[in-house]
N, C-alpha and C. Protein backbone atom coordinates (compact mmCIF):
# COMPACT_ATOMS: atom_id res chain seq x y z
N UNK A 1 116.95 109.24 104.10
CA UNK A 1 116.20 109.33 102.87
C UNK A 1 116.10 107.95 102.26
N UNK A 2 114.63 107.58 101.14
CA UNK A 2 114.89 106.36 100.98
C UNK A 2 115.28 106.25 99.84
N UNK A 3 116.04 105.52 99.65
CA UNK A 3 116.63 105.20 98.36
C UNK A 3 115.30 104.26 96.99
N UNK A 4 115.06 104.45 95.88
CA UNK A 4 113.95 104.01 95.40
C UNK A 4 114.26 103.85 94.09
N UNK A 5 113.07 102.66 93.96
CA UNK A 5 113.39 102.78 92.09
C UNK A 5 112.33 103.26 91.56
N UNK A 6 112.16 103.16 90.40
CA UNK A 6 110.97 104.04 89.19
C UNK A 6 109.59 103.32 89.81
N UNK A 7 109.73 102.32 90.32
CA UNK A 7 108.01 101.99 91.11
C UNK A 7 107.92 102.18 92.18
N UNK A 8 108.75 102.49 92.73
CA UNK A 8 108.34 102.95 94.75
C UNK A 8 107.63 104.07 94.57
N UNK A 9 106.83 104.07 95.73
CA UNK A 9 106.15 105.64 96.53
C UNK A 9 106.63 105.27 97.83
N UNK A 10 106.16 107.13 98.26
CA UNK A 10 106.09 107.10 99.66
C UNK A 10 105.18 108.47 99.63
N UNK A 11 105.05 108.44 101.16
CA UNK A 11 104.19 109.29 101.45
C UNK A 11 105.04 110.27 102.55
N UNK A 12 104.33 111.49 103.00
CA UNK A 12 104.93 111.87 103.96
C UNK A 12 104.05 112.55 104.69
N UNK A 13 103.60 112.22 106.07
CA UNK A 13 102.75 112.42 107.09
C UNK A 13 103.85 113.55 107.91
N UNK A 14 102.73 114.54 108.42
CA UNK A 14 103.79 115.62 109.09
C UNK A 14 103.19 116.30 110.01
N UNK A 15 103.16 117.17 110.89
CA UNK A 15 102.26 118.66 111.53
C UNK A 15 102.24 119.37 110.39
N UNK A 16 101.04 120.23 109.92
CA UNK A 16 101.38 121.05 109.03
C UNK A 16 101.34 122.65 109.72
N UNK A 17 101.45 122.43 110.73
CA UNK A 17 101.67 123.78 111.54
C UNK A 17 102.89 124.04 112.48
N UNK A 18 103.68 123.18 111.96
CA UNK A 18 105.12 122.96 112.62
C UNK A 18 105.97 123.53 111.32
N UNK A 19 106.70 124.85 111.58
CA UNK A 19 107.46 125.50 110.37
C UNK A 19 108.36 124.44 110.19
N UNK A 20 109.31 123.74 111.44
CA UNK A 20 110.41 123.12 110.68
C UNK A 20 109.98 121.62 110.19
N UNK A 21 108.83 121.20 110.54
CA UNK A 21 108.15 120.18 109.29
C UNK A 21 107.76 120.14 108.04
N UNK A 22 108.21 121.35 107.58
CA UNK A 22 107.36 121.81 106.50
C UNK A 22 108.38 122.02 105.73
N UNK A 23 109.72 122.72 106.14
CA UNK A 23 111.05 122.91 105.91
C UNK A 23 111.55 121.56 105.66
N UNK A 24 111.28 120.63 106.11
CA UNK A 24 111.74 119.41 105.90
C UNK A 24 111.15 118.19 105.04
N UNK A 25 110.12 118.77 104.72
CA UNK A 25 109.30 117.76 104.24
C UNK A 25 109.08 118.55 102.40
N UNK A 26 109.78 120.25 102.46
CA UNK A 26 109.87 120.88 100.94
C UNK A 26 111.14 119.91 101.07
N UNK A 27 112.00 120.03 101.48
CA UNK A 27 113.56 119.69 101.13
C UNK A 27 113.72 117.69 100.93
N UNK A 28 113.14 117.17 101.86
CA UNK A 28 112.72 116.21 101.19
C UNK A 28 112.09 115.72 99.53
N UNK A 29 111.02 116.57 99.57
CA UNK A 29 110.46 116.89 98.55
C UNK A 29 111.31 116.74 97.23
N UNK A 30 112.08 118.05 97.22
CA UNK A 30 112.80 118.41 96.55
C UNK A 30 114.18 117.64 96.00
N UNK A 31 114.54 117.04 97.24
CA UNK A 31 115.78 115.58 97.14
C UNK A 31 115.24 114.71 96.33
N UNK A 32 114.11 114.71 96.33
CA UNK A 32 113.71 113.06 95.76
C UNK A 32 113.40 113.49 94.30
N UNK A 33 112.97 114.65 93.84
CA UNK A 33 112.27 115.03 92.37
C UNK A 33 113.70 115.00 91.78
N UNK A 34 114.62 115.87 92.50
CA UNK A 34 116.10 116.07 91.78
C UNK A 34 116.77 114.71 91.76
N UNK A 35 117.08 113.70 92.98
CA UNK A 35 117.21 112.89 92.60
C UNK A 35 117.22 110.87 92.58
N UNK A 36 115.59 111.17 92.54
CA UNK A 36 115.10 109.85 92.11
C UNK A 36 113.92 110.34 91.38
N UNK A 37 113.73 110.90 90.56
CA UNK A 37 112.84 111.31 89.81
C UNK A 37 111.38 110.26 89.17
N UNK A 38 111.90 109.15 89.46
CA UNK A 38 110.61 108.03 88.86
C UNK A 38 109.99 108.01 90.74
N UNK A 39 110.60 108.46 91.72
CA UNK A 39 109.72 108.21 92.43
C UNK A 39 108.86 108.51 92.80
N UNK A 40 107.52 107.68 92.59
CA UNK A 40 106.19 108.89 93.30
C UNK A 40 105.74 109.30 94.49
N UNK A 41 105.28 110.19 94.64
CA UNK A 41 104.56 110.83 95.74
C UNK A 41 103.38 110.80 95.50
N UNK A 42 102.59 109.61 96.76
CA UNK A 42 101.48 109.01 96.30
C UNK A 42 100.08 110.38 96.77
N UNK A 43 100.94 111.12 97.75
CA UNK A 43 99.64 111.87 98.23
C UNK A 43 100.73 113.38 98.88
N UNK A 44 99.81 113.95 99.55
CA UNK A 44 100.65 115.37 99.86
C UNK A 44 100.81 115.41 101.14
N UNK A 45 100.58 116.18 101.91
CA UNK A 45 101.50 116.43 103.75
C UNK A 45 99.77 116.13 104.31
N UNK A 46 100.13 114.68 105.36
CA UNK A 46 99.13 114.62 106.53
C UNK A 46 99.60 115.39 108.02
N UNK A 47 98.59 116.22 108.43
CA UNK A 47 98.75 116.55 109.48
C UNK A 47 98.68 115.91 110.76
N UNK A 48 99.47 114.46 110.98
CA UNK A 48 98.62 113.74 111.75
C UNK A 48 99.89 112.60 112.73
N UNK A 49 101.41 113.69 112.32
CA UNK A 49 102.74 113.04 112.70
C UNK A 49 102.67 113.57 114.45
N UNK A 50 102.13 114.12 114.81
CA UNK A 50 102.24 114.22 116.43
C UNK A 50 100.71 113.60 117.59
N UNK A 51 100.08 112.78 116.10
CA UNK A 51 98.91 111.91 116.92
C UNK A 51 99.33 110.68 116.62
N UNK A 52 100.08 109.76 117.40
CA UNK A 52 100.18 107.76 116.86
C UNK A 52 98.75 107.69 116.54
N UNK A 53 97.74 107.65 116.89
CA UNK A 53 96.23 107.11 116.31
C UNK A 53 96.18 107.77 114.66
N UNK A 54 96.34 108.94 114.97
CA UNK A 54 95.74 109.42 113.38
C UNK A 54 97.25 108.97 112.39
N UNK A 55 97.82 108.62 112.50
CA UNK A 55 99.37 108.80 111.97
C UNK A 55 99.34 107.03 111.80
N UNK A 56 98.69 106.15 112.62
CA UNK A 56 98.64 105.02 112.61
C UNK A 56 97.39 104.81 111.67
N UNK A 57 96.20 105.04 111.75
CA UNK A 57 94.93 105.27 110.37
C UNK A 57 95.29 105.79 109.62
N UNK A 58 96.10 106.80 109.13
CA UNK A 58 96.62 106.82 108.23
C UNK A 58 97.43 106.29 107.19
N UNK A 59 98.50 105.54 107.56
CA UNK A 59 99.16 104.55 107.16
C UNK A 59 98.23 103.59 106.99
N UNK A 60 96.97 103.41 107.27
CA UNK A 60 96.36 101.74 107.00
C UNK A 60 95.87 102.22 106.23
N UNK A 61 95.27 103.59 105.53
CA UNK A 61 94.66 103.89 104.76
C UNK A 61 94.86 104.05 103.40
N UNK A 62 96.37 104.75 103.89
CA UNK A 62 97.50 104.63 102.59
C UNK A 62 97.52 103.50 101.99
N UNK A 63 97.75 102.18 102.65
CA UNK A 63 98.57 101.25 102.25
C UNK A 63 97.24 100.19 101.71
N UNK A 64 96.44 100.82 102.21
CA UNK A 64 95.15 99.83 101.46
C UNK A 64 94.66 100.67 100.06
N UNK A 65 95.23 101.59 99.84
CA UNK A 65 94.70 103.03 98.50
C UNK A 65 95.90 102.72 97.61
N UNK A 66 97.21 102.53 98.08
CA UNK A 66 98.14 101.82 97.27
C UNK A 66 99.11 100.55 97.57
N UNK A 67 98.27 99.84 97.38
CA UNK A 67 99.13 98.65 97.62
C UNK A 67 100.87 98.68 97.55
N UNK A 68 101.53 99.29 96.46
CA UNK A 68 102.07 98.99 96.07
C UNK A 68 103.40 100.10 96.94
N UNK A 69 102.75 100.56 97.85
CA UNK A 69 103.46 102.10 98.83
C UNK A 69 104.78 101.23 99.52
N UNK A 70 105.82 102.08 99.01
CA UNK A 70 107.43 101.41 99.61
C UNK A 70 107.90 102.22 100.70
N UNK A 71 107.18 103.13 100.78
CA UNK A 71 107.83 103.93 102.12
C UNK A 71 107.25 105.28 102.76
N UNK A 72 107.04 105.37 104.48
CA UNK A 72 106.64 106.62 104.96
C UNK A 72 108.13 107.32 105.30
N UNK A 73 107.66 108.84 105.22
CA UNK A 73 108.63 110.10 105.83
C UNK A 73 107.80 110.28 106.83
N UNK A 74 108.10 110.02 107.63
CA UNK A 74 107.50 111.09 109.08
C UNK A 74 108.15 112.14 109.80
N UNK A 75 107.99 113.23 109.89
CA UNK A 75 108.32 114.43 110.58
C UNK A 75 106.88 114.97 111.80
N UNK A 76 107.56 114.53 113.00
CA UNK A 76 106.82 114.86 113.92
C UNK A 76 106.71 113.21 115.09
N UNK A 77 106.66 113.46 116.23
CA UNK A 77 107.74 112.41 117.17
C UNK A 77 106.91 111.19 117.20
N UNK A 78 105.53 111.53 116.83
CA UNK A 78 104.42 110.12 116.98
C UNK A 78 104.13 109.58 115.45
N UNK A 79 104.44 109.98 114.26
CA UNK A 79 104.57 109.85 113.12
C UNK A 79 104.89 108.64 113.05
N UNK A 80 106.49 108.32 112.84
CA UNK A 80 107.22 107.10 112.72
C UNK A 80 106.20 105.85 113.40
N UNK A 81 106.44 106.39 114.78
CA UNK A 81 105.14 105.04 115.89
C UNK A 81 104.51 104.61 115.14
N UNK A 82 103.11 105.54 114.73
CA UNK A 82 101.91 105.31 114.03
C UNK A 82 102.22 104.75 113.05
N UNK A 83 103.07 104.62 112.05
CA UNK A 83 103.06 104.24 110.93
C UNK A 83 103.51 103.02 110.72
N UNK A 84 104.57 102.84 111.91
CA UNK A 84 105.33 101.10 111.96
C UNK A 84 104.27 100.53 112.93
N UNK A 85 103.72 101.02 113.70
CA UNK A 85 102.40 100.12 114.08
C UNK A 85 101.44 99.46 113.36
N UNK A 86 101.45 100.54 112.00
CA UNK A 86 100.28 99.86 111.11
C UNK A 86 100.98 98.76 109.62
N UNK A 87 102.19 99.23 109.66
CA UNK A 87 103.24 98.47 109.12
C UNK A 87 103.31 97.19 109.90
N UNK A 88 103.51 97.26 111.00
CA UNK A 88 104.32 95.97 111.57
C UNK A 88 102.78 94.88 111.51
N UNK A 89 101.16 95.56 111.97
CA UNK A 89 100.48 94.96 111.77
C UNK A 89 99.59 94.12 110.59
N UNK A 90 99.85 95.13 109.34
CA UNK A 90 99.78 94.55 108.16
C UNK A 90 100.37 93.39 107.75
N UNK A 91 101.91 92.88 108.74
CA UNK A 91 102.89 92.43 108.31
C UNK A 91 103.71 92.59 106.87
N UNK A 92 104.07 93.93 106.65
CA UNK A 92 104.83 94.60 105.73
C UNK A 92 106.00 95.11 106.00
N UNK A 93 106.73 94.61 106.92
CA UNK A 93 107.88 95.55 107.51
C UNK A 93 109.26 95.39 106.27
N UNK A 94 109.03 94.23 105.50
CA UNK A 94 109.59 94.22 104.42
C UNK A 94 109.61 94.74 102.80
N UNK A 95 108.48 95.26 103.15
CA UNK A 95 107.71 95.55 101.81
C UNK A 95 107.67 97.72 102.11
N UNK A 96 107.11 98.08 103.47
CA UNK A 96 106.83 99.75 103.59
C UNK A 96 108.44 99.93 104.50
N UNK A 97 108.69 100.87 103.97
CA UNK A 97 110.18 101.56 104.96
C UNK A 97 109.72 102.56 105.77
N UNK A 98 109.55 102.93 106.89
CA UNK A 98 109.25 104.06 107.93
C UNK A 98 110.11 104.86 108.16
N UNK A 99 110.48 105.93 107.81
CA UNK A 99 111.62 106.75 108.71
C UNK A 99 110.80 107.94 109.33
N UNK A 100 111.57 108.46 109.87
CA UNK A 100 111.35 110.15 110.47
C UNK A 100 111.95 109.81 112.22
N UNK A 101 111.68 111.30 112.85
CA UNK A 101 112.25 111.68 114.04
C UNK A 101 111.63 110.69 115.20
N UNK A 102 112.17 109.63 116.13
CA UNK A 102 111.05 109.76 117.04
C UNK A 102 112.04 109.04 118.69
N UNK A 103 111.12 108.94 119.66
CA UNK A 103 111.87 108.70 121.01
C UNK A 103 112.80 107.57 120.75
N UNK A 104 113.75 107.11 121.09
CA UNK A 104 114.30 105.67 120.76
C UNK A 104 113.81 105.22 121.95
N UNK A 105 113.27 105.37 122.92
CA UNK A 105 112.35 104.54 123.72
C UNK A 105 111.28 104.23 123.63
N UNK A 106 110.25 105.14 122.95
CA UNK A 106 109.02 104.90 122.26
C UNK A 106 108.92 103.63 121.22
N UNK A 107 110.16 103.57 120.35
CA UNK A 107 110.36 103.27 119.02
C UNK A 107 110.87 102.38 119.11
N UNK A 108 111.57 101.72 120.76
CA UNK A 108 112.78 100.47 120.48
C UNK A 108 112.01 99.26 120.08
N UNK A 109 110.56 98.68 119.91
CA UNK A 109 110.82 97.35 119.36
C UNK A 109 110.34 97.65 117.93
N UNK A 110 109.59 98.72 117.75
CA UNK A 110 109.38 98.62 116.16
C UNK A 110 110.49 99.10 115.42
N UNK A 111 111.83 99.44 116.03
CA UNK A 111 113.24 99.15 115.26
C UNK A 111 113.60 97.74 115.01
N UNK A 112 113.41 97.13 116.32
CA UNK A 112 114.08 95.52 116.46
C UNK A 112 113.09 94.77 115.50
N UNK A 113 111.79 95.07 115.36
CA UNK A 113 111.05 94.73 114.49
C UNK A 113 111.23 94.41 112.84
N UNK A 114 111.92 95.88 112.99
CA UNK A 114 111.73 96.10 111.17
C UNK A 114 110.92 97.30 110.82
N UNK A 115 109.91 97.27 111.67
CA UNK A 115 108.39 98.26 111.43
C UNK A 115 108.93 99.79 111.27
N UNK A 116 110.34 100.20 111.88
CA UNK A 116 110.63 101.63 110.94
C UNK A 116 112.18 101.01 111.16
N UNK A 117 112.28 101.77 109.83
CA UNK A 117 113.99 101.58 108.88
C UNK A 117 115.14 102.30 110.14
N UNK A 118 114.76 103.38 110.04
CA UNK A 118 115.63 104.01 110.66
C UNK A 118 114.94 105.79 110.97
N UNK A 119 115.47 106.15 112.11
CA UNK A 119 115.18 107.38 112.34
C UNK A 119 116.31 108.39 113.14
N UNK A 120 115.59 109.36 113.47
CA UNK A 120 117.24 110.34 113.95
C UNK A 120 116.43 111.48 115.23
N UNK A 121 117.53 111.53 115.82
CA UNK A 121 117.15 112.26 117.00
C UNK A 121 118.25 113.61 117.26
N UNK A 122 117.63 114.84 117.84
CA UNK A 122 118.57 115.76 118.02
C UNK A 122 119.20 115.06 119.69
N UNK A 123 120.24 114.63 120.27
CA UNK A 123 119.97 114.25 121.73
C UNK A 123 120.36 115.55 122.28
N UNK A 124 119.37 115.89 123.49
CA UNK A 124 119.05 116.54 124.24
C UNK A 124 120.39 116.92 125.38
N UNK A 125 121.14 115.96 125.58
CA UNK A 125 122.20 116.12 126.22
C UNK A 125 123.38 116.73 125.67
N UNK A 126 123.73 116.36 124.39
CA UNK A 126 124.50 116.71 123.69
C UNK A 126 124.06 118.23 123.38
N UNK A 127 123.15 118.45 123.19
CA UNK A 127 122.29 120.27 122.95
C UNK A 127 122.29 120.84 124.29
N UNK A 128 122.08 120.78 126.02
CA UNK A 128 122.88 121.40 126.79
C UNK A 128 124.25 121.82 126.90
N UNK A 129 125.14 120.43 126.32
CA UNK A 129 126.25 120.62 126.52
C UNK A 129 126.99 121.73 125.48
N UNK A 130 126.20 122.01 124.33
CA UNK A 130 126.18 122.83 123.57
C UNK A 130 126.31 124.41 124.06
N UNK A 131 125.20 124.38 124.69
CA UNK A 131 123.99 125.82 124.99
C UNK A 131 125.12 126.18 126.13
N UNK A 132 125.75 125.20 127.22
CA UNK A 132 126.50 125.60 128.09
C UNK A 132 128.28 126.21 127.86
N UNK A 133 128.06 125.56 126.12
CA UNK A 133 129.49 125.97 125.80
C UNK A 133 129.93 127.44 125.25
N UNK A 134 128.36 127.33 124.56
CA UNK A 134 127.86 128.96 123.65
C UNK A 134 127.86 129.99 125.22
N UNK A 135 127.24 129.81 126.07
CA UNK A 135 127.35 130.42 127.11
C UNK A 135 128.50 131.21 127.91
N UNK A 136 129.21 129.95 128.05
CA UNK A 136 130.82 130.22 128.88
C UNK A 136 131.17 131.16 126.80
N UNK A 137 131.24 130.59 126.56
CA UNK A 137 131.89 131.76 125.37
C UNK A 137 131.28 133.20 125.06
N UNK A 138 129.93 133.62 125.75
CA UNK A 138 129.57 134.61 125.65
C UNK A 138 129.86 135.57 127.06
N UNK A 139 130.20 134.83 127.70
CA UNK A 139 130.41 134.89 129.35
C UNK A 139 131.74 135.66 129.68
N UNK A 140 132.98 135.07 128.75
CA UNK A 140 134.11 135.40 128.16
C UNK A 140 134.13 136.65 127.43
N UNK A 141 133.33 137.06 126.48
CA UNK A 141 133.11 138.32 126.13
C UNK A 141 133.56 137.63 124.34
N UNK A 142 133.46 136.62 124.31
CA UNK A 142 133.69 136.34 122.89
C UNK A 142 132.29 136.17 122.26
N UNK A 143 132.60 136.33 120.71
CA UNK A 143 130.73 136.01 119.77
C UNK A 143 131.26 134.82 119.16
N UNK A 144 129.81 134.23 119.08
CA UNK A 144 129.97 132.78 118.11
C UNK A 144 130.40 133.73 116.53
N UNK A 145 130.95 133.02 116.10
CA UNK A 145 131.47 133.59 114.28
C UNK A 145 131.21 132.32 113.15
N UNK A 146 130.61 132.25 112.49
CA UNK A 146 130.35 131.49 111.52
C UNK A 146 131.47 130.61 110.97
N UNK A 147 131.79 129.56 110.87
CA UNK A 147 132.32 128.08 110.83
C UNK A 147 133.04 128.00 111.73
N UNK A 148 132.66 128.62 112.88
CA UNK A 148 133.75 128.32 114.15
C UNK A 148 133.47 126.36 114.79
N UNK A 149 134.22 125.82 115.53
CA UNK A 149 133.83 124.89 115.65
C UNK A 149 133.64 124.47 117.07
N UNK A 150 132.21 123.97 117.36
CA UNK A 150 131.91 124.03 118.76
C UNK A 150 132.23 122.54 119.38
N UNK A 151 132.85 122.66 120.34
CA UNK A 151 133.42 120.79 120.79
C UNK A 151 131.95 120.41 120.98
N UNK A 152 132.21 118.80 120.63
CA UNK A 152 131.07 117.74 120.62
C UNK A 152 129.69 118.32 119.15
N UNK A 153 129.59 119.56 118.50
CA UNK A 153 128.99 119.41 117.90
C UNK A 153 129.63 119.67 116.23
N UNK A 154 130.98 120.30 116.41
CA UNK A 154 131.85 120.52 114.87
C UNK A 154 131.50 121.56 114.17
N UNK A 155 131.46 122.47 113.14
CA UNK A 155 131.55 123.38 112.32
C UNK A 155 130.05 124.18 112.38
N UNK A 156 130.13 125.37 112.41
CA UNK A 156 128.16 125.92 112.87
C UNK A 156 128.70 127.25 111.88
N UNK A 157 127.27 127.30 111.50
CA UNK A 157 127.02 128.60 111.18
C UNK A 157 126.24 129.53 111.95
N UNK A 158 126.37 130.48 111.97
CA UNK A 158 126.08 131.44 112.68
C UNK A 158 125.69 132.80 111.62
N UNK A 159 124.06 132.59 111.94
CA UNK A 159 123.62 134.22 111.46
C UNK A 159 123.47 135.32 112.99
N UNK A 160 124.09 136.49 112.79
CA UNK A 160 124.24 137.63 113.63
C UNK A 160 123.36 138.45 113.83
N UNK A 161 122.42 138.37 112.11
CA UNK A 161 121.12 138.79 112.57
C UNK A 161 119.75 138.39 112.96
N UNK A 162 120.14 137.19 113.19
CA UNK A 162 118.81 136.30 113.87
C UNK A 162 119.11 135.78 114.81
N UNK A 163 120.24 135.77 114.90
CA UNK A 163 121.15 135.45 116.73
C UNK A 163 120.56 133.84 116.74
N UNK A 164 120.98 133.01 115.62
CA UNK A 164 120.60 131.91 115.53
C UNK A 164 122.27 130.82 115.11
N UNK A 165 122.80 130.21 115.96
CA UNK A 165 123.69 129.28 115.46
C UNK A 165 123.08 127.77 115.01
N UNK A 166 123.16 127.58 113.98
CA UNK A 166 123.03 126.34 113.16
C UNK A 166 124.08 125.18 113.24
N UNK A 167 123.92 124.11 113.81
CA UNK A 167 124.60 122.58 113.70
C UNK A 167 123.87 121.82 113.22
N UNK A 168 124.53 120.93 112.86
CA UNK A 168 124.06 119.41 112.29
C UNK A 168 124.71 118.30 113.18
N UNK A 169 124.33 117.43 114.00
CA UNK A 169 124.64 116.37 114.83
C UNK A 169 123.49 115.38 115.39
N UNK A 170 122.86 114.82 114.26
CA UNK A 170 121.75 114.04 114.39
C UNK A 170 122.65 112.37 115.12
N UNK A 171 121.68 112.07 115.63
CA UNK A 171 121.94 110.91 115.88
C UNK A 171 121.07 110.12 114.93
N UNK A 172 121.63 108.64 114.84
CA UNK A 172 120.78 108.24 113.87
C UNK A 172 120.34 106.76 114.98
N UNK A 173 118.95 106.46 114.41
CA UNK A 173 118.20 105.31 115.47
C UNK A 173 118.43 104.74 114.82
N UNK A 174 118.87 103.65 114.88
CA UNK A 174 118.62 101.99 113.96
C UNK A 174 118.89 100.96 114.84
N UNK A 175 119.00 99.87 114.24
CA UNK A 175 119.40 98.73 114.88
C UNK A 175 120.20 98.41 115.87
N UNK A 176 121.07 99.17 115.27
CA UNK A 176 122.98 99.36 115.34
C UNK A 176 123.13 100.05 116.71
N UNK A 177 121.99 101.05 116.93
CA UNK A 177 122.32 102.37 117.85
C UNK A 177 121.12 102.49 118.81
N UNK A 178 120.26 101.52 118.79
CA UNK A 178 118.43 101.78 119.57
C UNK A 178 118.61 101.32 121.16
N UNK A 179 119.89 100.08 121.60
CA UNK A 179 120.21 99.86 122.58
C UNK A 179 120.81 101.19 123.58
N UNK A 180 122.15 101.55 122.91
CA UNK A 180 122.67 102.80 123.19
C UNK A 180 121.76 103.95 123.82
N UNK A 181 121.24 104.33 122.54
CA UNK A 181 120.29 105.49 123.21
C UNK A 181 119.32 105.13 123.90
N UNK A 182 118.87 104.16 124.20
CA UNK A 182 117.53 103.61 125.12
C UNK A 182 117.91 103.64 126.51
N UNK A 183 119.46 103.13 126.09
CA UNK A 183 120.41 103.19 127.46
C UNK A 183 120.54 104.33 128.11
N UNK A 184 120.71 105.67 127.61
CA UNK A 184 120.66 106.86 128.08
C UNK A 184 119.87 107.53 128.28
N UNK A 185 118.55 106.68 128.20
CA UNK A 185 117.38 107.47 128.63
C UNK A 185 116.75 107.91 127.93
N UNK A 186 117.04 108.38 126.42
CA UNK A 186 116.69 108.94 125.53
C UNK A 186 114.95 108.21 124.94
């Protein structure tokens, strides 16, 4: 999330036919009114985070309609791209902050760049190793139970009637971490 003062905006480019973009982009929403309240929201949800072209015109469009725009949310994997592409080409990587979800291989020089702040990834390996653990435990004749704790991912909730277990174990892309995961293929 970006941190802001009473003159920043941002925008937030998304799928608007992707439920958990939408989920994320109210709750976003909602973080920032509760608490950074001077910050504006220069415009409402672009549908245009899983095209880099439209997600990349977009951002040039933004940023020429408000000069003064401190930061994109992107939700959706070509979002972030598009937007530090048109960031990094403006030469604003100091001035617009980029975040949202995207490949750390897609994304590794417009991290090293500057052109997006930071972003986060579910890794894919770590979510087999998951799915294979939930497995052998159902295999066993045991049920997942709500704050049980699953190795490598920590404390889950578990609804019984949607047969849905919930974790949190984002990885986060940045500077710090874009080698790493690039390294693994990710």
């Amino acid at each position: 999330m970006l941190r802001a003062s009473d003159s920043q905006t941002s925008v937030s480019p998304q799928s608007l036919t992707v439920p958990l973009h939408n989920a994320w982009a109210d709750a976003a929403i909602a973080f920032q009114k509760k608490n950074y309240p001077g910050m504006t929201l220069v415009a409402d949800r672009f549908g245009v985070a899983e095209s880099l072209d439209d997600s990349y015109r977009t951002t040039q469009d933004l940023m020429r309609a408000n000069p003064d725009l401190k930061g994109v949310l992107a939700f959706g994997s070509q979002g972030p791209i598009g937007a530090g592409r048109a960031v990094l080409e403006q030469k604003k990587t100091e001035k617009v902050a980029v975040v949202g979800p995207f490949s750390p291989g897609q994304g590794a020089k417009l991290i090293k760049e500057g052109a997006i702040r930071e972003g986060f990834i579910w890794n894919p390996m770590l979510a087999g190793e998951v799915i294979v653990r939930v497995g052998k435990l159902l295999e066993d004749g045991k049920e997942p139970t709500d704050g049980m704790d699953v190795p490598g991912l920590g404390k889950v909730s578990v609804n019984k009637g949607t047969h849905n277990i919930l974790g949190q174990k984002l990885e986060a892309i940045n500077k710090q971490t874009i080698d790493k995961l690039v390294g693994m293929g990710l």
